[in-house]
C-alpha atoms as a PDB file:
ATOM      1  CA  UNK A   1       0.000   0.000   0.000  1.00  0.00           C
ATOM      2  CA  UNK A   2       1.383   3.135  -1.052  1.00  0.00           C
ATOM      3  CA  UNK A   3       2.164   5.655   2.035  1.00  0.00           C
ATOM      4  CA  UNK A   4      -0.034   8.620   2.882  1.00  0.00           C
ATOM      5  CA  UNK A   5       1.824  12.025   2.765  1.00  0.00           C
ATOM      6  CA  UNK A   6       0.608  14.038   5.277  1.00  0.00           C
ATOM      7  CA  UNK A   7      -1.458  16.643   4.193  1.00  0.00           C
ATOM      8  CA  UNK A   8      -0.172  20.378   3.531  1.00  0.00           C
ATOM      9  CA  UNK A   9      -0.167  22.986   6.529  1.00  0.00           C
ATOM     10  CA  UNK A  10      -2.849  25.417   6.364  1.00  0.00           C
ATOM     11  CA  UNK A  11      -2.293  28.408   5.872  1.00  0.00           C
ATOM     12  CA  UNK A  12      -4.823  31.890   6.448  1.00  0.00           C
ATOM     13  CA  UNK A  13      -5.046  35.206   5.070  1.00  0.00           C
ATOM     14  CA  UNK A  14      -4.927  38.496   7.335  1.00  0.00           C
ATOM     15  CA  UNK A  15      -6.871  41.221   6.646  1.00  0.00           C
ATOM     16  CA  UNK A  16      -5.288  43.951   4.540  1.00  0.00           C
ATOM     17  CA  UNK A  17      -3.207  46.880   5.928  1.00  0.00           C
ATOM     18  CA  UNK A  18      -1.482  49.816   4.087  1.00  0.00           C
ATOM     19  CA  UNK A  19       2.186  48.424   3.615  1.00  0.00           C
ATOM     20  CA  UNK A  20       1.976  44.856   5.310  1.00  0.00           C
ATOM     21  CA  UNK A  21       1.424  41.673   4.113  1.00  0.00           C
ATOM     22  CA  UNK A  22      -1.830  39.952   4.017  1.00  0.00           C
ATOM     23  CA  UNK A  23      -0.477  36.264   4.348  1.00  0.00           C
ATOM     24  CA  UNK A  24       0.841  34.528   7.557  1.00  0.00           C
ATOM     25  CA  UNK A  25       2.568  31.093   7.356  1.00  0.00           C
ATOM     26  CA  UNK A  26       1.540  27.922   8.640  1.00  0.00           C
ATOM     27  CA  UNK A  27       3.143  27.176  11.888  1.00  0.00           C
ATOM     28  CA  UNK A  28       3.097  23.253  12.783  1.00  0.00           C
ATOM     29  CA  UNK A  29       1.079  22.223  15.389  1.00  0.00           C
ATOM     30  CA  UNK A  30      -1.151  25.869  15.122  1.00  0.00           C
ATOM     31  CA  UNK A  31      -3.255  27.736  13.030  1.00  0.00           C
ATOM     32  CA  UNK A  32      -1.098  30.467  11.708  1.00  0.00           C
ATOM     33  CA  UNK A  33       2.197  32.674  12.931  1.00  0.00           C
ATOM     34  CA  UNK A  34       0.772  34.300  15.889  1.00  0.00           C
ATOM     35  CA  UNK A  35      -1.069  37.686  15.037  1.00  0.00           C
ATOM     36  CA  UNK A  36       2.196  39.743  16.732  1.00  0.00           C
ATOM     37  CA  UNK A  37       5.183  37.478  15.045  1.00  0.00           C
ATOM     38  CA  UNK A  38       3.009  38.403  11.513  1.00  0.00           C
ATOM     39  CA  UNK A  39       3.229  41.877  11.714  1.00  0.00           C
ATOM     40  CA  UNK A  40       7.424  41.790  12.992  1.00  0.00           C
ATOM     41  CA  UNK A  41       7.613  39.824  10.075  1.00  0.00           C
ATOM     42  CA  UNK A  42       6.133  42.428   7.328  1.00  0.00           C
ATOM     43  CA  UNK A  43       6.346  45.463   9.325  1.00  0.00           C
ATOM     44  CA  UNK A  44       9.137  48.127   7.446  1.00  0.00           C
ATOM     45  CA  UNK A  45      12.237  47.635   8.685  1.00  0.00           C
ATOM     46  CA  UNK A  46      12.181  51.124  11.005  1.00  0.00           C
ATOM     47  CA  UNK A  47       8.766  49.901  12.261  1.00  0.00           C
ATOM     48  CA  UNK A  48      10.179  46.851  13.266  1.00  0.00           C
ATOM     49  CA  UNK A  49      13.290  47.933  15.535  1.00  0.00           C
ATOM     50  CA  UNK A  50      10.927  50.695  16.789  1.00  0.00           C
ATOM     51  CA  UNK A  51       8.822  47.438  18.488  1.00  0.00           C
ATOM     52  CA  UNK A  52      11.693  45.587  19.258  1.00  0.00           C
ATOM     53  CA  UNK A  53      13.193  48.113  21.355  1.00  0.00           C
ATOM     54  CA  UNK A  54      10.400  47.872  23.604  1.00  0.00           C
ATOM     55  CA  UNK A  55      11.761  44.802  24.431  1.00  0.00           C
ATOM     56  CA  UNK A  56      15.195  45.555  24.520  1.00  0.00           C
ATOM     57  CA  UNK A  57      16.940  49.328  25.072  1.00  0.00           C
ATOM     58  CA  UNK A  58      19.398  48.084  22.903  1.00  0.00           C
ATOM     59  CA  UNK A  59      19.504  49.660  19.049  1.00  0.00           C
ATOM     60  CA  UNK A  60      22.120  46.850  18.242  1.00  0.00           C
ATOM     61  CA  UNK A  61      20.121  44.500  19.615  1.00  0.00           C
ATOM     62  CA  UNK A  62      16.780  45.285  17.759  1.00  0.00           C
ATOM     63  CA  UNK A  63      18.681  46.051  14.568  1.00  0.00           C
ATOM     64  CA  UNK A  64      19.726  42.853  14.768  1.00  0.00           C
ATOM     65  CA  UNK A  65      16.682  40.939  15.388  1.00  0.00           C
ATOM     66  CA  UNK A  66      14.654  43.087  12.581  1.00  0.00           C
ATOM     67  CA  UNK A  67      17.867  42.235   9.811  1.00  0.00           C
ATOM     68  CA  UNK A  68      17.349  38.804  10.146  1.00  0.00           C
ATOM     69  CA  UNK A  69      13.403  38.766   9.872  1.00  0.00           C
ATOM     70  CA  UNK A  70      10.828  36.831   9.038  1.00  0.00           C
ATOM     71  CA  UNK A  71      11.151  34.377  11.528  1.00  0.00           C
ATOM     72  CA  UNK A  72       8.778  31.210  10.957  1.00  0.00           C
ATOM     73  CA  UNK A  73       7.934  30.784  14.748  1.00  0.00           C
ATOM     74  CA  UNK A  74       7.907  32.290  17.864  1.00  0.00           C
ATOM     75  CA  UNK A  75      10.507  29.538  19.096  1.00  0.00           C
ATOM     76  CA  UNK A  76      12.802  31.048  16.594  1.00  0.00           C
ATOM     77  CA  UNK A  77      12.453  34.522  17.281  1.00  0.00           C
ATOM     78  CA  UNK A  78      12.856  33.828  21.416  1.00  0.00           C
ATOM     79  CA  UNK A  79      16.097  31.823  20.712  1.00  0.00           C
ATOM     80  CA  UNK A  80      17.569  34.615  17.822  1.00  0.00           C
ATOM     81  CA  UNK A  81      16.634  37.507  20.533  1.00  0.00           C
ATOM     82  CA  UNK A  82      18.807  35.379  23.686  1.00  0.00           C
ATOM     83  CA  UNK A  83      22.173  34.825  20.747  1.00  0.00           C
ATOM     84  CA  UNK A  84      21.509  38.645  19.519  1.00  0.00           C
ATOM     85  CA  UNK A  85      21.779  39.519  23.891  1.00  0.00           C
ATOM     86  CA  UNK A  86      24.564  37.528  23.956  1.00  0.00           C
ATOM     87  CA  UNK A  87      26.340  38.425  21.396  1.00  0.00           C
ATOM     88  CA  UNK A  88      26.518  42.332  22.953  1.00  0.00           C
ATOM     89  CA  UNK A  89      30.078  43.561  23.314  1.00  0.00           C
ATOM     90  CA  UNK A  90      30.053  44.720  27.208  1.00  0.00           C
ATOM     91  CA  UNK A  91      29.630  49.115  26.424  1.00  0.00           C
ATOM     92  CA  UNK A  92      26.032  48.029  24.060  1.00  0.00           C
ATOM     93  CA  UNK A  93      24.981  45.411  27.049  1.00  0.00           C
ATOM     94  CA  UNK A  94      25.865  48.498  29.668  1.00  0.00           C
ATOM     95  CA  UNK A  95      23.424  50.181  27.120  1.00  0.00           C
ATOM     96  CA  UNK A  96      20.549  47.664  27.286  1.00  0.00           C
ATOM     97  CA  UNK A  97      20.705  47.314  30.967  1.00  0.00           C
ATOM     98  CA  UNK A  98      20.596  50.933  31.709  1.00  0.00           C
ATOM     99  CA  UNK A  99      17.415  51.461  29.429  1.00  0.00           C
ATOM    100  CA  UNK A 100      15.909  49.259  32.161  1.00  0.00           C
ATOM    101  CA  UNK A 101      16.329  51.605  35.048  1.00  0.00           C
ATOM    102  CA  UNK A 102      12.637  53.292  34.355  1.00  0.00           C
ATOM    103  CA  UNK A 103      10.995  50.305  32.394  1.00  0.00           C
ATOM    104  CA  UNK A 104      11.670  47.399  35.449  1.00  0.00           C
ATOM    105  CA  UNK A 105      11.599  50.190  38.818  1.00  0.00           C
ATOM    106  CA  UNK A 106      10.123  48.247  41.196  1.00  0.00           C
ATOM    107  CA  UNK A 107       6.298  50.031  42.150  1.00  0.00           C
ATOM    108  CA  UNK A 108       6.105  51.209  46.194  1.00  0.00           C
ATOM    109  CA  UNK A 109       4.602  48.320  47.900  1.00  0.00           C
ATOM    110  CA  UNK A 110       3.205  50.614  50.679  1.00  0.00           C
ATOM    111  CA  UNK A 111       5.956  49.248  53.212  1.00  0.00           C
ATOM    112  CA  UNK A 112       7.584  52.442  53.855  1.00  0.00           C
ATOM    113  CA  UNK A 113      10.704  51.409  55.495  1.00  0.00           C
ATOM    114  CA  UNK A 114      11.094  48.216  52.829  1.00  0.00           C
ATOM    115  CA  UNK A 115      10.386  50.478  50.207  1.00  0.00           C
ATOM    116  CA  UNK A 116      13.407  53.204  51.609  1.00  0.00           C
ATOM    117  CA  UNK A 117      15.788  50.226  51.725  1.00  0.00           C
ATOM    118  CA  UNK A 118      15.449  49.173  48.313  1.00  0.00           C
ATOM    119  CA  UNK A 119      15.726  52.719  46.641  1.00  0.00           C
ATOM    120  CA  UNK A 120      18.806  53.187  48.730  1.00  0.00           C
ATOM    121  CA  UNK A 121      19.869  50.068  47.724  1.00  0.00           C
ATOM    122  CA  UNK A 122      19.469  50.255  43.856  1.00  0.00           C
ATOM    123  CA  UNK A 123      21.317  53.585  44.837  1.00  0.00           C
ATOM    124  CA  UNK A 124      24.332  52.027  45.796  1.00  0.00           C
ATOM    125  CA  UNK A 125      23.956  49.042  42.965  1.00  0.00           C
ATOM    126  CA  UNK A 126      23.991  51.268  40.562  1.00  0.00           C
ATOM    127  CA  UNK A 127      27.519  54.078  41.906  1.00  0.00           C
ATOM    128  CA  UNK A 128      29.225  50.238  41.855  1.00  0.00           C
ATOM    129  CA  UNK A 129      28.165  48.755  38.691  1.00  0.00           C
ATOM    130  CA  UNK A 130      27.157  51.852  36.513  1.00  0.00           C
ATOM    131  CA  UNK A 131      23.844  50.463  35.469  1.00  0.00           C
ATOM    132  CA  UNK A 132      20.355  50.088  37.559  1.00  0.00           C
ATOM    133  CA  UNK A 133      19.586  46.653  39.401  1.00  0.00           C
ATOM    134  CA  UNK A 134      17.678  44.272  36.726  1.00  0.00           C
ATOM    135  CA  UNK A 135      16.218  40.943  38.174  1.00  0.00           C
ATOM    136  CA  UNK A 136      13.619  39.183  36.371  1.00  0.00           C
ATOM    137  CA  UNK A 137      10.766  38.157  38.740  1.00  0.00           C
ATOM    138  CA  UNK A 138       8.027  37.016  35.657  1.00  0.00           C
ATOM    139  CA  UNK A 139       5.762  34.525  37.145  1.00  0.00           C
ATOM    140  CA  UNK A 140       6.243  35.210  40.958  1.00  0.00           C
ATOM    141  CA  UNK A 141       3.447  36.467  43.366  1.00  0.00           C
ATOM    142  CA  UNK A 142       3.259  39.984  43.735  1.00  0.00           C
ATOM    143  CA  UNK A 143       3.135  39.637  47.334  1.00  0.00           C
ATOM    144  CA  UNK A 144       7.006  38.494  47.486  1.00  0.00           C
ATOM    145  CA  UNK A 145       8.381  40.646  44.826  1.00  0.00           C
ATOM    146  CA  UNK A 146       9.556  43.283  47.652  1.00  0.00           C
ATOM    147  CA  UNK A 147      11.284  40.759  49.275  1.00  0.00           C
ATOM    148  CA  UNK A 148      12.851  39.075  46.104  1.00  0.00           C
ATOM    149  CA  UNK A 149      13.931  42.109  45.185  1.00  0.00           C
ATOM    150  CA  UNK A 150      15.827  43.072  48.308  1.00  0.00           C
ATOM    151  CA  UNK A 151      17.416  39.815  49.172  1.00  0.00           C
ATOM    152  CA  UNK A 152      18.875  39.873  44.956  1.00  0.00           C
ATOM    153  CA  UNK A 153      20.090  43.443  45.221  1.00  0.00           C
ATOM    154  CA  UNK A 154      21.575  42.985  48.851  1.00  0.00           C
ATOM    155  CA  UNK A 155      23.398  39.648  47.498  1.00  0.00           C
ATOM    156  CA  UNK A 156      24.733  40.831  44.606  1.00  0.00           C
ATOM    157  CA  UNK A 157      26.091  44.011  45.609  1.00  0.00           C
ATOM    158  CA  UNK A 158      29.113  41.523  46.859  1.00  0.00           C
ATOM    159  CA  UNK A 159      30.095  40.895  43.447  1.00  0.00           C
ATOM    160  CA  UNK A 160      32.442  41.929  41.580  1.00  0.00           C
ATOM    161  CA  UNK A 161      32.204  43.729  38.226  1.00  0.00           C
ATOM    162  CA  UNK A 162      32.827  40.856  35.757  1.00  0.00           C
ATOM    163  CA  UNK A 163      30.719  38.331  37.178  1.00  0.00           C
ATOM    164  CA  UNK A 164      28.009  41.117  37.894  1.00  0.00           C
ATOM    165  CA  UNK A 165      27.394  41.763  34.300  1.00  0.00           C
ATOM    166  CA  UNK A 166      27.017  38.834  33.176  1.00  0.00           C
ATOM    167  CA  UNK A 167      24.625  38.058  36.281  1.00  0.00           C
ATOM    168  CA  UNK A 168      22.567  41.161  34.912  1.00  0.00           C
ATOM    169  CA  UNK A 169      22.879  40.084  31.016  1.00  0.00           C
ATOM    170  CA  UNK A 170      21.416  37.215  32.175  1.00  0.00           C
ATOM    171  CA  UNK A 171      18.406  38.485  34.270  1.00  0.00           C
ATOM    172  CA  UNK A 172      17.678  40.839  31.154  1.00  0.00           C
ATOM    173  CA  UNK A 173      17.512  37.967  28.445  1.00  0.00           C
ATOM    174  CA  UNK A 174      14.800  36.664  30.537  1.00  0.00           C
ATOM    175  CA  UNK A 175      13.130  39.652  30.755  1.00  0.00           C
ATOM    176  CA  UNK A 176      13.464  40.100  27.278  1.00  0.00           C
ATOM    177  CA  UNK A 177      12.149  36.503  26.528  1.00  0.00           C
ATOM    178  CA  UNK A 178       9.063  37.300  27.745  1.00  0.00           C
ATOM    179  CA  UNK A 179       7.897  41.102  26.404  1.00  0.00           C
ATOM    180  CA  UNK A 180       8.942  39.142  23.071  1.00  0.00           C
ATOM    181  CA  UNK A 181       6.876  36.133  23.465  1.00  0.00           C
ATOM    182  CA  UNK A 182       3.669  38.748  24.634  1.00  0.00           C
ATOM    183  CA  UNK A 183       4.655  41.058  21.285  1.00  0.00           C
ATOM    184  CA  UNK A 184       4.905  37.731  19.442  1.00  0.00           C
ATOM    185  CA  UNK A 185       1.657  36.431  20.477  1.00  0.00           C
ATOM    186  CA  UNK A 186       0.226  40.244  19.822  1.00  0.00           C
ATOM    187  CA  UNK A 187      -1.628  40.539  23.203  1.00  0.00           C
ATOM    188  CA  UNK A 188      -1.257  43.167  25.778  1.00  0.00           C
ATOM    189  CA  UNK A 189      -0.111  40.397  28.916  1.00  0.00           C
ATOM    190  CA  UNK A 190       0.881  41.126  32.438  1.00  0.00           C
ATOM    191  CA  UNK A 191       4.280  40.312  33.202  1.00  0.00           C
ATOM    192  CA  UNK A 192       4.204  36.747  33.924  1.00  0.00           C
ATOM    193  CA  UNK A 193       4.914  33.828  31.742  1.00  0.00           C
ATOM    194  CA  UNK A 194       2.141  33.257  28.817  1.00  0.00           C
ATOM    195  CA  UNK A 195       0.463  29.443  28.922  1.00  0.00           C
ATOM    196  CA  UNK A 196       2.052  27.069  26.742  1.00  0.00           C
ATOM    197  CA  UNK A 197       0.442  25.793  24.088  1.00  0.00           C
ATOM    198  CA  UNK A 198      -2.651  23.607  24.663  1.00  0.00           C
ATOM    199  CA  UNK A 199      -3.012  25.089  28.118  1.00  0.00           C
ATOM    200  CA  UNK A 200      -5.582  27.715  28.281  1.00  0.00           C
ATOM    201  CA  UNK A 201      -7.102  30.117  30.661  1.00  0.00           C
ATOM    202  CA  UNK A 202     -10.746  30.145  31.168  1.00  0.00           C
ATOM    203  CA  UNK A 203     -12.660  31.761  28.092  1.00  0.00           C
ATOM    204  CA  UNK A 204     -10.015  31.492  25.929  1.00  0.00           C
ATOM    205  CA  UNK A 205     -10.444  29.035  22.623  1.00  0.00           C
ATOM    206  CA  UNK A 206      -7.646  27.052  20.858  1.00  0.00           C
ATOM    207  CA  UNK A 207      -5.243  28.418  18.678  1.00  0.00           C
ATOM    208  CA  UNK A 208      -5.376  31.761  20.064  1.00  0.00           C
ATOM    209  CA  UNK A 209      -2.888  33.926  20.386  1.00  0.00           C
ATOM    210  CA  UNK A 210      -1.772  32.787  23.749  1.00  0.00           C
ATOM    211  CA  UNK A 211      -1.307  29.745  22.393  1.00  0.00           C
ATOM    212  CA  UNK A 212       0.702  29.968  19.371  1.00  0.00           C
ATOM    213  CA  UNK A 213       3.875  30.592  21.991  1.00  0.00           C
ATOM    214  CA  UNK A 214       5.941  27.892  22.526  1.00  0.00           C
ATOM    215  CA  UNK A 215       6.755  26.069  25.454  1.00  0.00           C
ATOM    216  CA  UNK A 216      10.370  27.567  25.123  1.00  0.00           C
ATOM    217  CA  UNK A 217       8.553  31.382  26.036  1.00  0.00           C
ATOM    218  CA  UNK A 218       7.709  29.689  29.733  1.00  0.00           C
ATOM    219  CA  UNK A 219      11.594  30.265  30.265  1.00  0.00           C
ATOM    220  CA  UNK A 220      14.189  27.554  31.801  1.00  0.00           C
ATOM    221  CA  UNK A 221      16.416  29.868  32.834  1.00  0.00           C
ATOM    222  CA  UNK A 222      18.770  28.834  29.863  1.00  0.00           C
ATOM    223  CA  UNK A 223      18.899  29.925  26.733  1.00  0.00           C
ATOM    224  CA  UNK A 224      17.991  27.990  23.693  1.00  0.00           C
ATOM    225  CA  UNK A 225      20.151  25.675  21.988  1.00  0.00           C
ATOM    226  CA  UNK A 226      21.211  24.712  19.126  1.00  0.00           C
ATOM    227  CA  UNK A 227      20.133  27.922  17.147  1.00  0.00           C
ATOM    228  CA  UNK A 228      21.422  28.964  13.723  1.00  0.00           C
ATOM    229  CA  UNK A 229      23.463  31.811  13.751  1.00  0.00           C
ATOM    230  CA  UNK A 230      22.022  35.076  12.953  1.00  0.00           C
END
């Protein structure tokens, strides 16, 4: 009996904008590229760092990222955006990390005294290392952050310069994974991790946007590999 071939991926059309592409790719295993990871794809080249650097303060970085567009999954894009971090020379990662100092300030939690102690410690973080404290705490109750937050900044104060940056680069790639995989997916998310795919929230339908990011945007704390080169 002759073998089956599996039958071709489907693909969609978008609706029509000025400038963009109407047609999204098939993405095994979903509908189509996520609504987000469509328009990085077709969106001008200026457009396209402009959005990426609200991921990342670096223009290297985005620059980058948008070159080496389209990408034909969110897995790909996640994995090109931790090699692009990476791949910083230390003054353009000093860059990235200091476009962070307004984007991930900590809100006042409304403990005075806790809330002194961690300004005046991001103070002193920040005359030793030359760039503001960065700690990624996606996913964690907003009840602990405070805490988190002080017992990272009063341990790593201790280290020294070397080590410290590359302790920061690393707390910023995560960051960065996830306002990619929420641009990607082309919802407005809070700061925690999205739901991998075939996990959804309650009113939510399957192959929605939430969906279409891979398990890889639910970070391991390690950054993807093998990748091709970009």
């Amino acid at each position: 009996m002759a073998a089956l071939s599996p039958p071709p991926h489907e693909e969609r059309t978008l609706p029509a904008e000025p400038g963009r592409s109407t047609h999204a790719p098939a993405v095994p295993g979903y509908p189509t590229v996520p609504p987000g990871l469509a328009r990085l794809n077709s969106d001008p080249a200026d457009r396209a760092v402009a959005t990426l650097l609200t991921c990342c303060a670096s223009p290297d970085w985005a620059k980058r990222l948008a070159a080496h567009r389209p990408y034909p999954d969110v897995c790909a894009l996640l994995a090109a955006g931790d090699e692009a971090l990476y791949d910083l020379p230390p003054a353009a990662r000093h860059e990235a990390l200091t476009g962070e100092a307004d984007r991930s300030a900590a809100p006042p939690s409304g403990y005075s005294a806790a809330d002194t102690a961690l300004v005046h410690a991001q103070t002193a973080y920040a005359a030793k290392f030359g760039f503001p404290f960065v700690v990624c705490l996606d996913g964690q109750a907003p009840a602990h952050a405070l805490n988190q937050r002080l017992t990272a900044i009063h341990t790593r104060l201790d280290n020294a310069e070397e080590p410290e940056l590359a302790l920061a680069t690393e707390e910023l790639r995560r960051l960065v994974r996830g306002r990619l995989a929420r641009r990607a997916a082309g919802a407005a998310h809070p700061s925690g991790a999205l739901p991998a795919p075939g996990r959804r929230g309650p009113g939510r339908a399957h192959g929605s946007a939430e969906d279409a990011v891979c398990r890889e945007s639910r970070d391991s704390g390690r950054p993807d590999s093998p990748y091709v080169p970009v």
